[in-house]
N, C-alpha and C. Protein backbone atom coordinates (compact mmCIF):
# COMPACT_ATOMS: atom_id res chain seq x y z
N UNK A 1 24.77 12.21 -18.53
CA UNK A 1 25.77 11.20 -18.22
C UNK A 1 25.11 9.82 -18.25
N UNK A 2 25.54 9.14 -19.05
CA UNK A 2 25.31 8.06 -18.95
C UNK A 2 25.61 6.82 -17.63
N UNK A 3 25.31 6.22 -16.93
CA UNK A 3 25.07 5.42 -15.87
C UNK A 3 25.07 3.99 -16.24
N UNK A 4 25.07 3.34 -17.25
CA UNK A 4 24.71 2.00 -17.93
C UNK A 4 26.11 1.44 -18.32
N UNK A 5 26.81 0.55 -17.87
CA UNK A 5 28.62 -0.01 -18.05
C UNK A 5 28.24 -1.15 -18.80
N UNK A 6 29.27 -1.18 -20.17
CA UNK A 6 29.15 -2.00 -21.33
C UNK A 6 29.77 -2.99 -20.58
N UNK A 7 29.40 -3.98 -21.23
CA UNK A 7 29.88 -5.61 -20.98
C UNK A 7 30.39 -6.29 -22.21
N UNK A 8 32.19 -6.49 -22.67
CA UNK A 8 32.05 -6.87 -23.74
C UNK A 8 31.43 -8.16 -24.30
N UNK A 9 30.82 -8.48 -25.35
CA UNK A 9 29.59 -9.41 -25.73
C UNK A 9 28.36 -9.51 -25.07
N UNK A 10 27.74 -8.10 -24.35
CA UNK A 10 26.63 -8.24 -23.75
C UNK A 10 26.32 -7.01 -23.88
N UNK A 11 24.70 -6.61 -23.38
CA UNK A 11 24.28 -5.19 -23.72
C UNK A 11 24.75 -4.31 -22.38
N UNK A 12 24.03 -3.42 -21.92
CA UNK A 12 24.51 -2.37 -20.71
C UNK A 12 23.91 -3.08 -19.47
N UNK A 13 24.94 -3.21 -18.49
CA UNK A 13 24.48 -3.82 -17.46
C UNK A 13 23.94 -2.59 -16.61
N UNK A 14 22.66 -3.21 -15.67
CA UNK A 14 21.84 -2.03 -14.64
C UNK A 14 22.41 -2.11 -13.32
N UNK A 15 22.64 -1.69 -12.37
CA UNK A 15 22.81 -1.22 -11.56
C UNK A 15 22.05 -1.29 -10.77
N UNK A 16 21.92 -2.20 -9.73
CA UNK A 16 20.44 -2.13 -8.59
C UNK A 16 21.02 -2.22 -7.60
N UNK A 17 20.00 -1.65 -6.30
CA UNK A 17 20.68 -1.57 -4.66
C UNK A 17 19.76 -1.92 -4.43
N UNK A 18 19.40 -2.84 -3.15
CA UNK A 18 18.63 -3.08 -2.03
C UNK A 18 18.57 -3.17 -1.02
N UNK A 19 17.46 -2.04 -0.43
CA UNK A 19 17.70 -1.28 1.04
C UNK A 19 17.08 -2.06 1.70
N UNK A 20 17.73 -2.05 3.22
CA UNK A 20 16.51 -2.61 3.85
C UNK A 20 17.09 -1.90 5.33
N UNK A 21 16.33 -1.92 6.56
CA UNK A 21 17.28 -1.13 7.39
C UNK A 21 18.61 -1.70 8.29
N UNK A 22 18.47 -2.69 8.20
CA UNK A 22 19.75 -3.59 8.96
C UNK A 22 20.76 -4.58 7.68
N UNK A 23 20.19 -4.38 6.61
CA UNK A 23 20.70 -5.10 5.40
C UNK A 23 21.51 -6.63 5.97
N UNK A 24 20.69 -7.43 6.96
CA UNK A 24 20.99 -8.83 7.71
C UNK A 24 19.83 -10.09 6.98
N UNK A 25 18.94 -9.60 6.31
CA UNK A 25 17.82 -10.36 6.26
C UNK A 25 17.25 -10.10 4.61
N UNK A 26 16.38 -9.22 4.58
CA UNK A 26 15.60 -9.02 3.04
C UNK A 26 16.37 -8.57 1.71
N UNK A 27 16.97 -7.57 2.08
CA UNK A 27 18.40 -7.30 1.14
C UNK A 27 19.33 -8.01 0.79
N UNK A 28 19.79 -8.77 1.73
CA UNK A 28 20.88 -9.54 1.43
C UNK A 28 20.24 -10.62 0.52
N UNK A 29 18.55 -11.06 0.80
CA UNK A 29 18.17 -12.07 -0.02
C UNK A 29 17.90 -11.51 -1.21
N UNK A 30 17.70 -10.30 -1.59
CA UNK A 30 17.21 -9.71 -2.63
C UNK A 30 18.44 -9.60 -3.62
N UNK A 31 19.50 -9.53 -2.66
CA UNK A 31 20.48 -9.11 -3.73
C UNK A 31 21.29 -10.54 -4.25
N UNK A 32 21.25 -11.91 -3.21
CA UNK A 32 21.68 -13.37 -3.87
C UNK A 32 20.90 -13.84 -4.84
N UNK A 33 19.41 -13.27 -4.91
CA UNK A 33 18.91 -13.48 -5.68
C UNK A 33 18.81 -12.92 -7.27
N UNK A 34 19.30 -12.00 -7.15
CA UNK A 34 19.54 -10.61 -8.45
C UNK A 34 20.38 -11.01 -8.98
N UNK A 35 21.49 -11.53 -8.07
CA UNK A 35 22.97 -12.18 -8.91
C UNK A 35 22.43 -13.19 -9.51
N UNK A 36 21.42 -14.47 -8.97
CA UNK A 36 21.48 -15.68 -9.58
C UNK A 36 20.37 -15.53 -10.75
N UNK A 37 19.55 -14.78 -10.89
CA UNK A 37 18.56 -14.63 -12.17
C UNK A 37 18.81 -13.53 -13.01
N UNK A 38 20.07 -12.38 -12.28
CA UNK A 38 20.27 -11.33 -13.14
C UNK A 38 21.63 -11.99 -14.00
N UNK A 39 22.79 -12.57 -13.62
CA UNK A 39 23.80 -13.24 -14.29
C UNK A 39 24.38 -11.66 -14.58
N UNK A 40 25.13 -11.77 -15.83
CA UNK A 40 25.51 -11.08 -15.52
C UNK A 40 25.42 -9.57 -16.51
N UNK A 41 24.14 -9.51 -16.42
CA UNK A 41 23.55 -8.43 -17.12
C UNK A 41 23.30 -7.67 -16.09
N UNK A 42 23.63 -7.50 -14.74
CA UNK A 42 23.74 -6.97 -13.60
C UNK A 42 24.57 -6.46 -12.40
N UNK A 43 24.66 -5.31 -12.27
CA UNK A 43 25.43 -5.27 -11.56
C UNK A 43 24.82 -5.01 -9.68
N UNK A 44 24.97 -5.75 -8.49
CA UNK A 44 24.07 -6.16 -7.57
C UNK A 44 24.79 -5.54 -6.08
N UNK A 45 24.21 -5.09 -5.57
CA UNK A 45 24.38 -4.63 -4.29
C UNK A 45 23.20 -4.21 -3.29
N UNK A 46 23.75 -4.40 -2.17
CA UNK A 46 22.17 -4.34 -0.73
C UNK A 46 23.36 -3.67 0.18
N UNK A 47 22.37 -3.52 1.20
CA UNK A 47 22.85 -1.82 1.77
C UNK A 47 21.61 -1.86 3.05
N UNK A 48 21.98 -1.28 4.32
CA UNK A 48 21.45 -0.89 5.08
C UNK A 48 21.46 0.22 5.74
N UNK A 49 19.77 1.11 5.97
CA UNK A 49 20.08 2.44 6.73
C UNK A 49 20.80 2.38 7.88
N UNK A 50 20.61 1.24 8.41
CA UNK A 50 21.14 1.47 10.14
C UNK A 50 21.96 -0.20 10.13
N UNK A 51 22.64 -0.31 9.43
CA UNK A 51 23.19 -2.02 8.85
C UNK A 51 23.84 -2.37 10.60
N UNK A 52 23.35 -3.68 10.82
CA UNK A 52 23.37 -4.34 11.87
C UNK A 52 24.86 -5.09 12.19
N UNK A 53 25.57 -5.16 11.31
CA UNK A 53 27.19 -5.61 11.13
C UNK A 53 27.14 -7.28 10.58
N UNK A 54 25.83 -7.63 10.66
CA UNK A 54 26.17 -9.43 10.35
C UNK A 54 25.08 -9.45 9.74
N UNK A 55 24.93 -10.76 9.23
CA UNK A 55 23.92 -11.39 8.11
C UNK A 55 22.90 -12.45 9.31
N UNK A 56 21.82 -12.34 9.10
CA UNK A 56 21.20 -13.03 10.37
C UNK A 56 21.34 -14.39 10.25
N UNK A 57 21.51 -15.33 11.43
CA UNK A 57 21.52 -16.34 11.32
C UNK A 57 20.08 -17.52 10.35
N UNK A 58 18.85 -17.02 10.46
CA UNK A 58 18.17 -17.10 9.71
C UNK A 58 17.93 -17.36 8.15
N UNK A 59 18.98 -16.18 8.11
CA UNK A 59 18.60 -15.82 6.71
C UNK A 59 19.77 -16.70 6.05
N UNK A 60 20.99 -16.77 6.56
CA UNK A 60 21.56 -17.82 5.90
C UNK A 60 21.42 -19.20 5.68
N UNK A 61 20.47 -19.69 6.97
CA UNK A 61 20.03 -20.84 6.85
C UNK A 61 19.06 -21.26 6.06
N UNK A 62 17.91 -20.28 5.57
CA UNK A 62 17.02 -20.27 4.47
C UNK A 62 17.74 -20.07 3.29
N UNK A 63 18.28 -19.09 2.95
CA UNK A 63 18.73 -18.92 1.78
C UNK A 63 19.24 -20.34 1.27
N UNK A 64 20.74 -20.94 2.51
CA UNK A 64 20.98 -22.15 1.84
C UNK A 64 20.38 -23.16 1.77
N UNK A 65 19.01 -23.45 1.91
CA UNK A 65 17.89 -24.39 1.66
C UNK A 65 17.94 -24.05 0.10
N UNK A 66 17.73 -22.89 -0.52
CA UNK A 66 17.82 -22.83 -2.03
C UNK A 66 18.84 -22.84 -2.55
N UNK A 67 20.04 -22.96 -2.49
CA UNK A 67 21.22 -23.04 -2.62
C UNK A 67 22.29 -22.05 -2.38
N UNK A 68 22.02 -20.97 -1.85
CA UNK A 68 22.93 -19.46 -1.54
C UNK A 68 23.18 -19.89 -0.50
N UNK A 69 24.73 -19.01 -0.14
CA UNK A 69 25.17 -19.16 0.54
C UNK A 69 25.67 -17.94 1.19
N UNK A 70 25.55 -17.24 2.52
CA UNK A 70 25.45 -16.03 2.76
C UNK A 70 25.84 -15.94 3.78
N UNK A 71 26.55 -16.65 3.76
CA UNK A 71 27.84 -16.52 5.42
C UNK A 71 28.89 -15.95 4.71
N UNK A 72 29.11 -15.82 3.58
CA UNK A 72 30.37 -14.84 3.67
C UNK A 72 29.97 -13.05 2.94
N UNK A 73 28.78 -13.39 3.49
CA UNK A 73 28.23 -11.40 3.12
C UNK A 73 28.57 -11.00 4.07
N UNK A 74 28.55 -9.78 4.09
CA UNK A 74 28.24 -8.68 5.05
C UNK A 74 27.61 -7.58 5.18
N UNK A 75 27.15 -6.97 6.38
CA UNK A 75 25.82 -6.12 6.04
C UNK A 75 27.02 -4.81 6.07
N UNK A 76 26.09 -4.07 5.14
CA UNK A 76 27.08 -3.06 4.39
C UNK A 76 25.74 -1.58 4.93
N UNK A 77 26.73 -0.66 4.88
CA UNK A 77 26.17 0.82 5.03
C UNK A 77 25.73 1.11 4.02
N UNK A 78 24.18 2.10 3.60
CA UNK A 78 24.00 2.48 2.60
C UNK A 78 24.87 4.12 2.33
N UNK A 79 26.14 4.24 3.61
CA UNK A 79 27.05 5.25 3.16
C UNK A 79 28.32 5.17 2.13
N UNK A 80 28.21 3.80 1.67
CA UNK A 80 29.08 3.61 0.61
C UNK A 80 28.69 3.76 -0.66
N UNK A 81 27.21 3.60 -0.50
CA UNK A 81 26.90 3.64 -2.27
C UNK A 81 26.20 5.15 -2.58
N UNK A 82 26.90 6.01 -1.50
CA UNK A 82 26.13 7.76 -1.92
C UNK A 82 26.63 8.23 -3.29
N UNK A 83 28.04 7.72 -3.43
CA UNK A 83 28.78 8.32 -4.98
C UNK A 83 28.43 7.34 -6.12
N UNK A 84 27.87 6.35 -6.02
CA UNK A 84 27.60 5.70 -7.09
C UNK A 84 26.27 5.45 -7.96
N UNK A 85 26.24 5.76 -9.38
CA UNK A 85 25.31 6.00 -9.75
C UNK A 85 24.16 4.61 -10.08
N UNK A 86 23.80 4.94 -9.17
CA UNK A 86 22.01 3.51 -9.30
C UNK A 86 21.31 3.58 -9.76
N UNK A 87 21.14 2.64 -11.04
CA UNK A 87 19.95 2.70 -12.36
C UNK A 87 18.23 2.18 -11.11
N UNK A 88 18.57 1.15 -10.27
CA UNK A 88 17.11 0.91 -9.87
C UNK A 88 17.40 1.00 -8.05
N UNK A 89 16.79 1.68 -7.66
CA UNK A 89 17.12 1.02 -6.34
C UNK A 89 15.41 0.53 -5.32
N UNK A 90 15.93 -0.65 -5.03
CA UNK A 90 14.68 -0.72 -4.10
C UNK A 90 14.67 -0.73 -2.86
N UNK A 91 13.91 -0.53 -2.21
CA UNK A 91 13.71 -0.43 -0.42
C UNK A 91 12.71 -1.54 -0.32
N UNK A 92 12.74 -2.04 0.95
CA UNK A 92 12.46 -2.84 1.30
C UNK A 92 11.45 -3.14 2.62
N UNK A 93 10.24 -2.33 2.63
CA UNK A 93 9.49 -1.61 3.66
C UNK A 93 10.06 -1.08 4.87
N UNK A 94 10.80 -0.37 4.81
CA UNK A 94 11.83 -0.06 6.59
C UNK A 94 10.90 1.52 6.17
N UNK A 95 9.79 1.88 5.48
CA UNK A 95 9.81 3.47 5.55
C UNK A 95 10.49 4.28 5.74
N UNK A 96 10.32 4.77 6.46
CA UNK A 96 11.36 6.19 7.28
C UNK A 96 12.45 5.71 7.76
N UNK A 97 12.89 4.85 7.83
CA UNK A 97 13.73 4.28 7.97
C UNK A 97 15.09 3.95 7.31
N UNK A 98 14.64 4.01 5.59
CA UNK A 98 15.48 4.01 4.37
C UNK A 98 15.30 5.88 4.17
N UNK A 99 15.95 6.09 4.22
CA UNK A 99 16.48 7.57 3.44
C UNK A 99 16.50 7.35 1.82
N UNK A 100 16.29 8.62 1.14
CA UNK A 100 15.98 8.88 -0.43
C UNK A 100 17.18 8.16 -0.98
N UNK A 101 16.88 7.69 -1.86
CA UNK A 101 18.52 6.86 -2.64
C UNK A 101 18.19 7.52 -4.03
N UNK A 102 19.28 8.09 -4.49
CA UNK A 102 19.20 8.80 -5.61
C UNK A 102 19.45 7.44 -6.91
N UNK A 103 18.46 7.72 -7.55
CA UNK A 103 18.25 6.21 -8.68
C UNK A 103 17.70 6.80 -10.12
N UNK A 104 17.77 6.21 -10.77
CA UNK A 104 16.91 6.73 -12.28
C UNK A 104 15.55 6.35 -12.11
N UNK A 105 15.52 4.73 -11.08
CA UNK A 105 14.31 4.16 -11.17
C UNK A 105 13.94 4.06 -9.13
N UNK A 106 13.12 3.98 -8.97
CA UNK A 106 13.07 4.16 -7.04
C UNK A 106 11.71 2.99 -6.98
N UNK A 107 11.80 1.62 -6.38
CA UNK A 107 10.84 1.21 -5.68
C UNK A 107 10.33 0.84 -4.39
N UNK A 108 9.50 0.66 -3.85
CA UNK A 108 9.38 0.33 -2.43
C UNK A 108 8.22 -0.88 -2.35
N UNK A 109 9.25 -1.80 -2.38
CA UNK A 109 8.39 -3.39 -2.19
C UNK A 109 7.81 -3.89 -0.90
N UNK A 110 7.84 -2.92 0.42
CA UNK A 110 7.35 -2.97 1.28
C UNK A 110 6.57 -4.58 2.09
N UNK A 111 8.18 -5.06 2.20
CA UNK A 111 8.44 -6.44 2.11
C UNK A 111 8.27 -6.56 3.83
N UNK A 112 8.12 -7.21 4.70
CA UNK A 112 7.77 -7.70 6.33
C UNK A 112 9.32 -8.01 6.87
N UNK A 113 9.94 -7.30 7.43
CA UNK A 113 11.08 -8.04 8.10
C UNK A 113 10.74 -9.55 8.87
N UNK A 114 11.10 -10.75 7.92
CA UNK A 114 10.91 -11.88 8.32
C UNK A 114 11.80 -12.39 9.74
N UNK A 115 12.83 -11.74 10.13
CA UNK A 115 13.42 -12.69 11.58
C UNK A 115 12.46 -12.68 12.88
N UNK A 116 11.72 -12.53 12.89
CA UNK A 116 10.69 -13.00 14.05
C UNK A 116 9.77 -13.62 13.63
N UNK A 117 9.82 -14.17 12.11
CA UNK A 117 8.54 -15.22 12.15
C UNK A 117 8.73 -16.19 12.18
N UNK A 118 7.85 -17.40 11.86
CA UNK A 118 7.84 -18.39 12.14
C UNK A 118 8.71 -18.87 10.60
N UNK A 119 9.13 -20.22 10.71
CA UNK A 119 9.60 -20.72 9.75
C UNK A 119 9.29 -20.75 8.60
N UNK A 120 7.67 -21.20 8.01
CA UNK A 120 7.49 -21.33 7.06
C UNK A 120 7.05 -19.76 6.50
N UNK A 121 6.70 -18.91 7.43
CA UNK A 121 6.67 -17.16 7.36
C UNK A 121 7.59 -16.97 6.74
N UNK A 122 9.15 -16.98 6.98
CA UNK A 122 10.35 -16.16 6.74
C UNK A 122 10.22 -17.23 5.46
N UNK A 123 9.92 -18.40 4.62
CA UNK A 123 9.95 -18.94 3.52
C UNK A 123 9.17 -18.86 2.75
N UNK A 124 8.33 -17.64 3.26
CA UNK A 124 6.96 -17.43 2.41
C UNK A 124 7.80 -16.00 1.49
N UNK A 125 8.40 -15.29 3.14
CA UNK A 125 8.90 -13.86 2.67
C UNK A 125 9.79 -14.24 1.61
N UNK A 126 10.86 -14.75 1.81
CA UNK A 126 12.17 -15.25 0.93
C UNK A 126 11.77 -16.10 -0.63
N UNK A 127 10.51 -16.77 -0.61
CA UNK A 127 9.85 -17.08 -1.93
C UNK A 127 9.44 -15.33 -2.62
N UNK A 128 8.58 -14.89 -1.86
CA UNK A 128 8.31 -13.46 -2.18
C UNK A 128 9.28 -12.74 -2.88
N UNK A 129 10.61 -12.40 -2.06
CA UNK A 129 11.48 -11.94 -2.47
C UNK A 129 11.97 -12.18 -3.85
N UNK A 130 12.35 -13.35 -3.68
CA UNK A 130 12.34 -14.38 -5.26
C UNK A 130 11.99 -13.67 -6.64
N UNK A 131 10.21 -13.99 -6.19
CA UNK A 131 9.56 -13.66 -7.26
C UNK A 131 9.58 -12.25 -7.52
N UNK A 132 10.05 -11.11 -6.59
CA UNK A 132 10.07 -9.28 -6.86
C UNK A 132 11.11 -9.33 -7.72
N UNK A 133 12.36 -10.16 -7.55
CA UNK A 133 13.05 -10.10 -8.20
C UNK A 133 13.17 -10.19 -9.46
N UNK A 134 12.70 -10.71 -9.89
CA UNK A 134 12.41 -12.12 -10.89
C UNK A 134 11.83 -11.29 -11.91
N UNK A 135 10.56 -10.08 -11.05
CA UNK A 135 9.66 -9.42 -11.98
C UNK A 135 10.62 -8.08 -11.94
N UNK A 136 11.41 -7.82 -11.30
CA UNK A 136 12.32 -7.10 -11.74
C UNK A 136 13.13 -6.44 -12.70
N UNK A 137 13.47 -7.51 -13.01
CA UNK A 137 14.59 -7.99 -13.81
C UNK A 137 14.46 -8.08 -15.12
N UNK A 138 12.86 -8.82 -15.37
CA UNK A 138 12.39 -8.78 -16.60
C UNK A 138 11.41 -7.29 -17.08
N UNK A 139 11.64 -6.55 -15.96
CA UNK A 139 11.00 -5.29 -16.54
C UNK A 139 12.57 -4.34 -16.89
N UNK A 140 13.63 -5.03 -16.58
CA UNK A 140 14.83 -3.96 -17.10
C UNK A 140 15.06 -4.01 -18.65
């Protein structure tokens, strides 16, 4: 079975999830970021094992330093995306914490939950993030 959805005038768009365990913080940046460098050769979603119900105050305030805007996300269950088929999925260091996500491709970027650090910390993580992405994307 094929897993890859045509785009008319474009090639097969991929399919990526990003786990993280409260999907309030690293995910949610992973995945504003996937939209804005994947366009739309992508199809983008984040997901949490134990999703916290809100987007951290933090993380929206960093994000919109780069221009995202992430007050109108929400942290989502990774029990919605069990039926759907995921070309890449990544986790986001929560270990044991993220459960197996069935994917063609599986990574674990074993990224620092940034809301307890210091400022320029959580902008070190969120540059980080950036760039996983970034190298992501160009390996699809």
């Amino acid at each position: 079975m094929n897993n890859l959805h045509e785009c008319p005038g474009s090639g097969p768009k991929r399919r990526i999830l990003f786990v993280c365990v409260e999907n309030s913080n690293r995910s949610q940046m992973a995945e504003a970021f996937a939209r804005q460098h994947g366009g739309d050769q992508v199809e983008v979603y984040s997901a949490g094992s134990q999703p916290s119900g809100w987007i951290h105050p933090r993380a929206v305030q960093f994000m919109r330093e780069v221009g995202h805007d992430l007050s109108t996300q929400e942290s989502k269950s990774l029990d919605r995306f069990h039926d759907m088929e995921i070309d890449v999925a990544v986790t986001m260091g929560c270990g044991d914490a993220c459960p197996l996500v069935r994917a063609r491709r599986c990574e674990e970027w074993n990224i620092p939950d940034p809301k307890e650090l210091p400022d320029d910390e959580f902008r070190k993580v969120r540059d980080l993030i950036e760039r996983k992405v970034q190298e992501l994307l160009a390996s699809l």
